[in-house]
Protein backbone atom coordinates (compact mmCIF):
# COMPACT_ATOMS: atom_id res chain seq x y z
CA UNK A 1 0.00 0.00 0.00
CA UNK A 2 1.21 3.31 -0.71
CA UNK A 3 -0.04 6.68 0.00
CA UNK A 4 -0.01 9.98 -0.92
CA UNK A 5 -0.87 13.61 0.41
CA UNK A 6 -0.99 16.32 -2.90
CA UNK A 7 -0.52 19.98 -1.94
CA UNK A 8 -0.16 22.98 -3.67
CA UNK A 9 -3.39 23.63 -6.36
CA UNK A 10 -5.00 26.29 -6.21
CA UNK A 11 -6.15 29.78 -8.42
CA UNK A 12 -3.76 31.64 -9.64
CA UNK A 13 -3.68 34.19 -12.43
CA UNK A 14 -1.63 34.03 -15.40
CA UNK A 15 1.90 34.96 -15.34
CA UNK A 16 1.55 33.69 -11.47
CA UNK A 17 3.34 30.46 -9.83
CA UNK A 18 2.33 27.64 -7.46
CA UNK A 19 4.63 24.72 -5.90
CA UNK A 20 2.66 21.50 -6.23
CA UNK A 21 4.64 18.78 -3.31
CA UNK A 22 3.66 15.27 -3.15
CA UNK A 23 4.38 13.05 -0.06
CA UNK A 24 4.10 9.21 -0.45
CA UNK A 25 4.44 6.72 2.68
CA UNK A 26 3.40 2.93 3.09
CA UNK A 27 5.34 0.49 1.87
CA UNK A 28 8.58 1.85 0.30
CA UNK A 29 11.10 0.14 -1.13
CA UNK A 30 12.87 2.11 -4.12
CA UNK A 31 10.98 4.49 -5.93
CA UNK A 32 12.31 4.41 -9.37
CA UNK A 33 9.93 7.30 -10.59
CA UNK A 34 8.26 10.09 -9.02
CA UNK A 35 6.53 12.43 -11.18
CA UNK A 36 3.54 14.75 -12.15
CA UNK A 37 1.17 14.11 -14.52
CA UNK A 38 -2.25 16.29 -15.69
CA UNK A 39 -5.76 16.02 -17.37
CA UNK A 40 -6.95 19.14 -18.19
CA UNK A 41 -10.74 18.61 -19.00
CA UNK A 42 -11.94 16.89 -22.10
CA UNK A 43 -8.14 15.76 -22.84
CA UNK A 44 -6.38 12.95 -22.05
CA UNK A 45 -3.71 12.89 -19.50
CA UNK A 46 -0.43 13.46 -20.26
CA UNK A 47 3.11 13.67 -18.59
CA UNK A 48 4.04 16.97 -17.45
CA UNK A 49 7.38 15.99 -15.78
CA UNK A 50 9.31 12.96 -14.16
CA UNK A 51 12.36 12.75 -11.76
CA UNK A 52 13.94 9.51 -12.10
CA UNK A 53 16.27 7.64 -9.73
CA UNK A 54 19.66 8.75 -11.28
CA UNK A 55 18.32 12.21 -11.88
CA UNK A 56 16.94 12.22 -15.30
CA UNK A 57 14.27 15.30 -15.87
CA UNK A 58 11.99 14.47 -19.20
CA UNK A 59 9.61 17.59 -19.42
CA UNK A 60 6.44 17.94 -21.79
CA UNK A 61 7.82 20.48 -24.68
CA UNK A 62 4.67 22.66 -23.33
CA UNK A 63 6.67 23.50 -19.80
CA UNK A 64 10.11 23.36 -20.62
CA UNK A 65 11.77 26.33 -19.29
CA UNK A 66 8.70 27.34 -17.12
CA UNK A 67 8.23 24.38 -14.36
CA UNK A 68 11.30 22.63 -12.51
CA UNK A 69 10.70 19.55 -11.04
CA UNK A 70 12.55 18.09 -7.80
CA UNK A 71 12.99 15.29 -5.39
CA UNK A 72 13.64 14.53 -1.54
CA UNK A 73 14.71 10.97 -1.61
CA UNK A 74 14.84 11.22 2.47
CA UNK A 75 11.40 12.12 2.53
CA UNK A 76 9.71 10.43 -0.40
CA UNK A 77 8.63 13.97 -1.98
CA UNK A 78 8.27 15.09 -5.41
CA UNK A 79 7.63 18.90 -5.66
CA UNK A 80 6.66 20.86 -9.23
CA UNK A 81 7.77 24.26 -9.21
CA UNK A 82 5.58 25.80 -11.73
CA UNK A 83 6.72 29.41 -12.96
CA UNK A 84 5.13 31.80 -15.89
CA UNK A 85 1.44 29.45 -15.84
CA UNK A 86 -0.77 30.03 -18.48
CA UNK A 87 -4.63 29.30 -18.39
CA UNK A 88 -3.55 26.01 -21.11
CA UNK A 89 -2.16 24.96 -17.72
CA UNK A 90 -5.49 24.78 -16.10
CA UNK A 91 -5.73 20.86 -15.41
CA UNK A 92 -5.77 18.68 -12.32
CA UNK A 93 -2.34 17.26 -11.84
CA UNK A 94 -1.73 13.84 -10.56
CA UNK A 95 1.44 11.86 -8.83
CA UNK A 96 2.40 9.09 -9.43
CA UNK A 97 5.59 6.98 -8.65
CA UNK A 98 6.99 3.36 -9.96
CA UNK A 99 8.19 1.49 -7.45
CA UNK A 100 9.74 -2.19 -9.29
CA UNK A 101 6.83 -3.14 -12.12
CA UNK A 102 3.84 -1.42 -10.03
CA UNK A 103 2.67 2.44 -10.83
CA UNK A 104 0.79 4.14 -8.05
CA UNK A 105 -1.44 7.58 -8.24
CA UNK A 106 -2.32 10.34 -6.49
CA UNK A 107 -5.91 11.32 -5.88
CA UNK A 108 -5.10 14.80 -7.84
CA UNK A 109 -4.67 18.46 -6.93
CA UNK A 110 -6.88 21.21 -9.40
CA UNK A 111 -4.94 23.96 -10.60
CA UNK A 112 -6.32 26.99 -12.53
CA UNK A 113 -5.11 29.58 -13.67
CA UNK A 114 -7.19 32.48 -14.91
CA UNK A 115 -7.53 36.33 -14.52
């Protein structure tokens, strides 16, 4: 069992920034993966960013430059720094780590971003 507590969402207007952190406890081994997805509505979801175990940082093309994502191993946290949002941002972003062959999820914090 793993779980997770999402913080961060919230309304913010454009140009603004928010710091999305993810906690996960339970049963922890090695997280391979921790990273952020979103599903902004009426799209699928899609990868926003991922923090592997030996550093790697693939980014969506959409918020390269803009969001920085980072990693507590000590704590089992995953934080999105999210600079310069735009309302194309607006979504409900999910966590989710890979821990051996299983994928786990968070239960999703809303972000919008609107004037």
């Amino acid at each position: 069992q793993v779980q997770f507590v999402e913080s961060g969402g919230g309304l913010v207007q454009p140009g603004g920034s928010l710091r999305l952190s993810c906690a996960v406890s339970g049963t922890i081994f090695s997280l391979n993966a921790m990273g952020w997805y979103r599903q902004a509505p009426g799209k699928q979801r899609e990868l926003v960013a991922v923090i592997t175990s030996v550093g790697s940082t693939p980014y969506v093309d959409s918020v390269k430059g803009r969001f920085t994502i980072s990693r507590e191993n000590a704590k089992n946290t995953v934080h999105l720094q999210m600079n310069s949002l735009e309302p194309e941002d607006t979504a409900v972003y999910y966590c989710n780590v890979v821990q051996g062959s299983h994928s786990y999820w968070g239960q999703g914090t809303a972000v919008t971003v609107s004037s």
